[in-house]
Protein backbone atom coordinates (compact mmCIF):
# COMPACT_ATOMS: atom_id res chain seq x y z
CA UNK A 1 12.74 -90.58 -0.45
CA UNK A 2 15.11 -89.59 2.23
CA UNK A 3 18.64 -89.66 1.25
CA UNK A 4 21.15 -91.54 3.20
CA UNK A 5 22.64 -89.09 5.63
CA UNK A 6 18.97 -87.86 6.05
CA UNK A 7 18.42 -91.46 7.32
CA UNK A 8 21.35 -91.57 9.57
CA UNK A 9 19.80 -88.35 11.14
CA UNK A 10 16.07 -89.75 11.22
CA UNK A 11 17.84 -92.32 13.25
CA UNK A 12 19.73 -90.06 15.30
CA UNK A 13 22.93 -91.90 14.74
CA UNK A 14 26.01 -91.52 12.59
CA UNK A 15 27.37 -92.64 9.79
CA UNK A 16 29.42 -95.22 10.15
CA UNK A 17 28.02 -96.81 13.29
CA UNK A 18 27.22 -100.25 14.08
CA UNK A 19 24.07 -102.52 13.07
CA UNK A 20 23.64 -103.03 16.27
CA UNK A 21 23.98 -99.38 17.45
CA UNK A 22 21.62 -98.43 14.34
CA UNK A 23 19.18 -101.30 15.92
CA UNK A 24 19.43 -99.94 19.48
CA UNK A 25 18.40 -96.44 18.29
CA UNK A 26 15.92 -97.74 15.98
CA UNK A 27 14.02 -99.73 18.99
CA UNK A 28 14.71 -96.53 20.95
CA UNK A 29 12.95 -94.20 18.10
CA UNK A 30 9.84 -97.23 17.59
CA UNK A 31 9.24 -97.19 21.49
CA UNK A 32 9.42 -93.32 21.50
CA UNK A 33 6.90 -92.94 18.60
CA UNK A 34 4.96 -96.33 19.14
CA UNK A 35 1.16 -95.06 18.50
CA UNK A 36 -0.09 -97.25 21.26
CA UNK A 37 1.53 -94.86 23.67
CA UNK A 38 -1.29 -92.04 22.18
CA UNK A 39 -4.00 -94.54 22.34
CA UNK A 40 -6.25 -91.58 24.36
CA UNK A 41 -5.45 -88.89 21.49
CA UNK A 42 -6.48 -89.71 17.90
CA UNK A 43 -4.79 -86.79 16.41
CA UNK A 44 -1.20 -87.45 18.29
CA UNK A 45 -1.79 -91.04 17.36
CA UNK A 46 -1.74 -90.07 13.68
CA UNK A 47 1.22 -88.09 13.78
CA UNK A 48 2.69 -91.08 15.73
CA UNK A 49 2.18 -92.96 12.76
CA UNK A 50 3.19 -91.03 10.42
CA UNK A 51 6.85 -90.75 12.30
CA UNK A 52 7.00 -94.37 12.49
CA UNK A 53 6.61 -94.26 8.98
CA UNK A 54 9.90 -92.42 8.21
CA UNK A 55 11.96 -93.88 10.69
CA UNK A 56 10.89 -97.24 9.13
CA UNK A 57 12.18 -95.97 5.92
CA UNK A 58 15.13 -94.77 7.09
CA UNK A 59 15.43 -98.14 8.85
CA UNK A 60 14.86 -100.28 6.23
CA UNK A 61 17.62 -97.91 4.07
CA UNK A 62 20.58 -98.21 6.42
CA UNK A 63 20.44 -101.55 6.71
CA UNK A 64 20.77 -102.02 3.23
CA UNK A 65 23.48 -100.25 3.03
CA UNK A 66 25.50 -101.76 6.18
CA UNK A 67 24.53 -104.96 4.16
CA UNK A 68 25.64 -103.54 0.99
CA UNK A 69 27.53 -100.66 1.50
CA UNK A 70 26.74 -98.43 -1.54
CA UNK A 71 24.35 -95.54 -1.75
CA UNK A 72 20.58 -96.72 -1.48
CA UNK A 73 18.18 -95.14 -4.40
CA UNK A 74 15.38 -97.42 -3.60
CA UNK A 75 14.39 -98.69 -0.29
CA UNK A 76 13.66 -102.75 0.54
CA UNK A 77 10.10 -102.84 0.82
CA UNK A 78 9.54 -105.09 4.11
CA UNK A 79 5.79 -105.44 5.03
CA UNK A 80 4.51 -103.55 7.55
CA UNK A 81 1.53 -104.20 9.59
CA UNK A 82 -1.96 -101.78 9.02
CA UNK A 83 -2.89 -99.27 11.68
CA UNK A 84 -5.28 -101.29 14.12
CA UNK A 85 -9.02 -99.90 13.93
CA UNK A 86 -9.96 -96.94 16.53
CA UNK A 87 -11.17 -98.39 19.50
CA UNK A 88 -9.28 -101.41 19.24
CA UNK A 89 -7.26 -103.37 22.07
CA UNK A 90 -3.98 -102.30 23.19
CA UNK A 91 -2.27 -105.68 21.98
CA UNK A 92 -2.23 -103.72 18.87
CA UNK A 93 0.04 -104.91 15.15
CA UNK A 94 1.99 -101.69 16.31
CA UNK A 95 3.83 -104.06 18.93
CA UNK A 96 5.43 -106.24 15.78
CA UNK A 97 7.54 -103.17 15.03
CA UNK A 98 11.07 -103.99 15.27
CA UNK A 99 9.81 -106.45 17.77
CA UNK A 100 9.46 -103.75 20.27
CA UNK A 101 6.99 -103.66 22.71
CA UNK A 102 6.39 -100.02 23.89
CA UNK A 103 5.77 -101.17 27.75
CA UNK A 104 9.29 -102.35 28.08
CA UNK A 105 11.03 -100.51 30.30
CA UNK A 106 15.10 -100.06 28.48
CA UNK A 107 17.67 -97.17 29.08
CA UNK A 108 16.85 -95.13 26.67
CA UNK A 109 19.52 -93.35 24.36
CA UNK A 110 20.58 -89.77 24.77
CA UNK A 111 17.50 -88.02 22.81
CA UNK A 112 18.27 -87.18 19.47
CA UNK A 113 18.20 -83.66 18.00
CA UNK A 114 15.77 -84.94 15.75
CA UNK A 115 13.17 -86.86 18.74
CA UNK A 116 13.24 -83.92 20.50
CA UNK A 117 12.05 -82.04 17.71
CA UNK A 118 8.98 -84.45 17.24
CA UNK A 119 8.90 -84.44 21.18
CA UNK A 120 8.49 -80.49 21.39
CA UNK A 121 6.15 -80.75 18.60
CA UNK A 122 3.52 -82.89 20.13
CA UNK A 123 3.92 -81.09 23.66
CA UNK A 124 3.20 -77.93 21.86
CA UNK A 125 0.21 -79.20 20.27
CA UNK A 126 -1.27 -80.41 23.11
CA UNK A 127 -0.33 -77.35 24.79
CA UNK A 128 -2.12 -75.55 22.03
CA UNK A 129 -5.57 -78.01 22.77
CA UNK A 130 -5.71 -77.01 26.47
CA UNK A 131 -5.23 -73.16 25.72
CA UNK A 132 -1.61 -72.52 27.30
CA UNK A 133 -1.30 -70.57 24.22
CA UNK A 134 2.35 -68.62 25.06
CA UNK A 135 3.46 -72.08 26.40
CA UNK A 136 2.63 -73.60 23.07
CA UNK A 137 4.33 -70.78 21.21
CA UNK A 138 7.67 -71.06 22.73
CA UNK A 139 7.67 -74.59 22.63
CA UNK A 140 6.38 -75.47 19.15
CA UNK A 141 9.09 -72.48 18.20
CA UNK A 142 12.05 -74.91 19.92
CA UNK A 143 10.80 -77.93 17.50
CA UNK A 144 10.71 -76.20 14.55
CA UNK A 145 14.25 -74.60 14.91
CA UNK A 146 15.36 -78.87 15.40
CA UNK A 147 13.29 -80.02 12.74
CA UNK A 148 12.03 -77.12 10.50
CA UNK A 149 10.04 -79.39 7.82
CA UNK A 150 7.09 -79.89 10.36
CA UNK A 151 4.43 -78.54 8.30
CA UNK A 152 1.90 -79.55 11.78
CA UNK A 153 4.43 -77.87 14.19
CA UNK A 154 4.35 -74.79 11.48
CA UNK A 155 0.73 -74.67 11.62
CA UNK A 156 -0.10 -75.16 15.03
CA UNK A 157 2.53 -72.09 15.72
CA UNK A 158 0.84 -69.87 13.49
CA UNK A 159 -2.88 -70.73 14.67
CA UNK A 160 -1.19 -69.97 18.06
CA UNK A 161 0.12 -66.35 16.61
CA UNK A 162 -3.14 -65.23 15.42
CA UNK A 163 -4.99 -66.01 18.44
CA UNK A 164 -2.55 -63.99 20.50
CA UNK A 165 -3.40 -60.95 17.74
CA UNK A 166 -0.13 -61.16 16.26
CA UNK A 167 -0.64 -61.68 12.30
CA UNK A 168 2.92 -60.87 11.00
CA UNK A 169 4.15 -63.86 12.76
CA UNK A 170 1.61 -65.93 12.13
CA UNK A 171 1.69 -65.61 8.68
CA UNK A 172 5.50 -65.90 8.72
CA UNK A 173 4.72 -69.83 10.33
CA UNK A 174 1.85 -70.15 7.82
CA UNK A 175 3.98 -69.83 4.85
CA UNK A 176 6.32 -72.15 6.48
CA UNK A 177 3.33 -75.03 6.38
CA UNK A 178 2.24 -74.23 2.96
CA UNK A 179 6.00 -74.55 1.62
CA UNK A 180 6.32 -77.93 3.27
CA UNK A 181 1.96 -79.24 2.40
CA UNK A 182 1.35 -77.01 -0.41
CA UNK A 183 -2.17 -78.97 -0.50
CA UNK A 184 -3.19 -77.87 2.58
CA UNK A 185 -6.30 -75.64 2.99
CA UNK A 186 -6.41 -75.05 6.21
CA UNK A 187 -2.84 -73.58 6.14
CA UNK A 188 -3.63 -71.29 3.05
CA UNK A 189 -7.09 -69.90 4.65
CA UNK A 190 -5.22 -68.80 7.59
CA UNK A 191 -2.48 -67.16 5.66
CA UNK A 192 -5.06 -65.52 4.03
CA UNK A 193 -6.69 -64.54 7.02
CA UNK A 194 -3.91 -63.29 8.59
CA UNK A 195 -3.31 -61.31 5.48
CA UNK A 196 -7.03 -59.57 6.43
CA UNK A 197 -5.78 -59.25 9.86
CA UNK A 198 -2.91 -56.74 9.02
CA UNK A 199 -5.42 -55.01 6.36
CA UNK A 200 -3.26 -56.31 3.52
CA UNK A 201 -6.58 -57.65 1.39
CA UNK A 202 -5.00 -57.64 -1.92
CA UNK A 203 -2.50 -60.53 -0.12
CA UNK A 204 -5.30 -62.45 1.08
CA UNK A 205 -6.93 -62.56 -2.27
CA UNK A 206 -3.97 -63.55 -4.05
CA UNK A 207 -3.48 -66.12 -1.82
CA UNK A 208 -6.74 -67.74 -1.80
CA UNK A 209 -6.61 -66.83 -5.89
CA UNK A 210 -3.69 -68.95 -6.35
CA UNK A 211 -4.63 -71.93 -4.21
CA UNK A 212 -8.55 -71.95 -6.18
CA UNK A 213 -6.36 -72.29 -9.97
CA UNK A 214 -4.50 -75.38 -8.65
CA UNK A 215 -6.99 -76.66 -6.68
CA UNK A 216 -10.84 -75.64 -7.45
CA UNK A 217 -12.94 -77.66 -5.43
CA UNK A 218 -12.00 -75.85 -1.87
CA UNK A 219 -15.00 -74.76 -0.59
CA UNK A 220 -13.43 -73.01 2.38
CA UNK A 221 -10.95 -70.76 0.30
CA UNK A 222 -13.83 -69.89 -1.87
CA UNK A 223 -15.52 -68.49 1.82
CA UNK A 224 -12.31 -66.97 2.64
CA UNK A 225 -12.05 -64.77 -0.65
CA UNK A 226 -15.68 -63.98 0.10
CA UNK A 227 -14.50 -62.15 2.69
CA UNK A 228 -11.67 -60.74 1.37
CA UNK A 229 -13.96 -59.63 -1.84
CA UNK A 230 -16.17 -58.17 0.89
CA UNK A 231 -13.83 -56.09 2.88
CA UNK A 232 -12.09 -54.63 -0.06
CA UNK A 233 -16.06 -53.08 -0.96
CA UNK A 234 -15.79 -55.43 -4.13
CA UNK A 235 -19.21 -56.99 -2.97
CA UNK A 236 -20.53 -58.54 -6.41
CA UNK A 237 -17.04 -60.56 -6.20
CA UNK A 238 -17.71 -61.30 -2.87
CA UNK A 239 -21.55 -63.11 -3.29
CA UNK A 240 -19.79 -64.74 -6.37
CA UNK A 241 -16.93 -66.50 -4.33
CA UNK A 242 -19.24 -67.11 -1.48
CA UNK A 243 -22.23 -68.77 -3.74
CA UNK A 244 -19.31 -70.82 -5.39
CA UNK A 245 -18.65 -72.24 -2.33
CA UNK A 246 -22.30 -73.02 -1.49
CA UNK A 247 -22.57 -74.38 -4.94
CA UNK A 248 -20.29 -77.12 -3.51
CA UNK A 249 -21.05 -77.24 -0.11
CA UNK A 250 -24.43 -76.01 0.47
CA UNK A 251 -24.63 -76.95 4.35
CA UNK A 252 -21.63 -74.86 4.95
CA UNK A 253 -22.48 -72.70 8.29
CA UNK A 254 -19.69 -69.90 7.69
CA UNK A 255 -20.61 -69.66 4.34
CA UNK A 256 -23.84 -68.87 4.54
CA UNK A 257 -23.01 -66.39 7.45
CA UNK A 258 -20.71 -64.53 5.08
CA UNK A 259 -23.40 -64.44 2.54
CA UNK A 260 -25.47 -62.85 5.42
CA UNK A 261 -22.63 -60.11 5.81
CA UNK A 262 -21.92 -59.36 1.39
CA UNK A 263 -26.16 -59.17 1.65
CA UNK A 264 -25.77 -56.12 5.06
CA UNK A 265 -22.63 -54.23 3.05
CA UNK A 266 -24.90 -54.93 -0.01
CA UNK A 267 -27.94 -53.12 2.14
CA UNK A 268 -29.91 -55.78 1.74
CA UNK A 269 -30.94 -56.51 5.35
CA UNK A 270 -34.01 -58.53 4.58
CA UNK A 271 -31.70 -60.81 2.56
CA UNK A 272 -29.57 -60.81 5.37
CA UNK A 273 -32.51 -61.34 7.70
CA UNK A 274 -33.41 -64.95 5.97
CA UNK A 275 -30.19 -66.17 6.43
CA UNK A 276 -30.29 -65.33 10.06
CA UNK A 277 -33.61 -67.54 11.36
CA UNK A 278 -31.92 -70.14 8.74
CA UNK A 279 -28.80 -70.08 11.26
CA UNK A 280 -30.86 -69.62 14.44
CA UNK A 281 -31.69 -73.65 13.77
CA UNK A 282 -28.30 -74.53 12.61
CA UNK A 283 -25.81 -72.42 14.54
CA UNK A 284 -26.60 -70.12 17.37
CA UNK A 285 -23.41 -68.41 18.05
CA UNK A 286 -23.41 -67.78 14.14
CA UNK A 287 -27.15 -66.35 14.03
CA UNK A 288 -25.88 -63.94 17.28
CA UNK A 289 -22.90 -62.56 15.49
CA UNK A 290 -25.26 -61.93 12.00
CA UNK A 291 -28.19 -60.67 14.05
CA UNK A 292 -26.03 -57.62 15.47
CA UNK A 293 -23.91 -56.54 12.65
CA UNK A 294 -27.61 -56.29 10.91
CA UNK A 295 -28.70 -54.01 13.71
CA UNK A 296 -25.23 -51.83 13.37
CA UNK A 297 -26.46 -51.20 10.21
């Protein structure tokens, strides 16, 4: 739970100001981050949401405290209406918030350090979507420097790194998500991948290592320290991992093309060769990449 000066800076405002100064920048920070705005993007709707969340919090926890003015450990619980269901009509429960309606045109407040942040982020992502890869970098790096707990903004910077071939940073934003959503596969495969990508395999099995103790039922890591197994030469540790994750995901596509690629360093191209005209029904592009690194052997 945030503590109270964290909520004065969700809100953008300082301590000591007004209720109605704290409700002005609340209605501000609801139409800013008011999911109905985001309508056309699921995923920027969910982070919407998620924002809304915290400044709701932090809402709920100043006023409290201009009503009672001693420091908050628990926060009034004031019902909040459920996310509408995708698909459904822009005279959405998200307009009850703080009565706000985010069509109303209102003079905004000068833009907190903390909106922009959020702002930044969700330009950078969306940047990321279309490809303006550099664009997104630079931008995603403002938010996080404004708000550096953004395990998404984190993320989305390091996917960005790695596509632009630069590992060292993109690890260095990886670790960044992963310290703020330790849970997060996604995060950890990447680190682990970027690991690979700078040769360090030892790293990348550590990492994916680590993450399997806590949390065993990953099927992706397990693929991931397939390939790490594999590219080290340790190729009986390699099938293992890889089978593992089969064992719990059986339609997996990249699985089974790392299989495909333990069997070819394993010289066992017929092996290799089954798992190929299995992907040619599944997963073309997969079947292509698995059909010539058998014939380089």
């Amino acid at each position: 739970m945030p503590t109270l000066q964290r909520c004065y800076l969700i809100l953008g405002v300082e301590h000591g100001s007004t209720a109605e100064e704290v409700k002005r920048a609340y209605r501000d920070l609801v139409r800013e981050w008011h999911p109905d705005r985001l309508a056309h993007d699921v995923r920027q709707q969910k982070i919407a949401e998620e924002r809304l969340k915290e400044i709701n919090i932090a809402y709920d926890q100043v006023q409290e405290y201009l009503d009672n003015p001693i420091p908050v450990k628990k926060p009034v619980t004031r019902p909040r209406p459920a996310p509408p269901p995708t698909g459904s009509s822009r005279r959405s429960a998200y307009r009850t918030y703080g009565g706000v309606d985010p069509d109303e045109d209102d003079t905004p407040n000068v833009e907190s350090s903390y909106v922009r942040a959020f702002r930044l982020s969700s330009e950078g992502m969306e940047l990321f979507s279309k490809g303006a890869i550099r664009e997104a970098i630079s931008t995603l790096t403002q938010s996080v420097c404004l708000n550096p707990n953004n395990s998404e903004a984190h993320m989305t910077l390091g996917l960005a790194y790695r596509l632009i071939n630069n590992p060292a940073k993109a690890a260095t934003a990886l670790k960044q998500a992963i310290r703020f959503k330790p849970t997060s596969i996604e995060a950890h495969a990447n680190l682990a991948r970027s690991y690979m990508d700078m040769g360090e395999m030892k790293e990348a099995v550590w990492t994916c290592s680590q993450f399997l103790k806590k949390y065993p039922e990953s099927a992706d890591i397990y693929v991931v320290l397939g390939e790490a197994y594999r590219r080290q030469g340790r190729i009986p540790q390699a099938k293992q991992a890889i089978a593992e994750a089969l064992s719990q995901q059986p339609d997996l596509l990249e699985a089974r093309y790392q299989m495909g690629l333990a069997h070819i360093a394993a010289g066992e191209k017929e092996e290799a060769k089954q798992i190929y005209e299995g992907l040619r029904r599944s997963n073309e592009d997969l079947a292509v990449k698995l059909l010539l690194a058998i014939l380089d052997r």
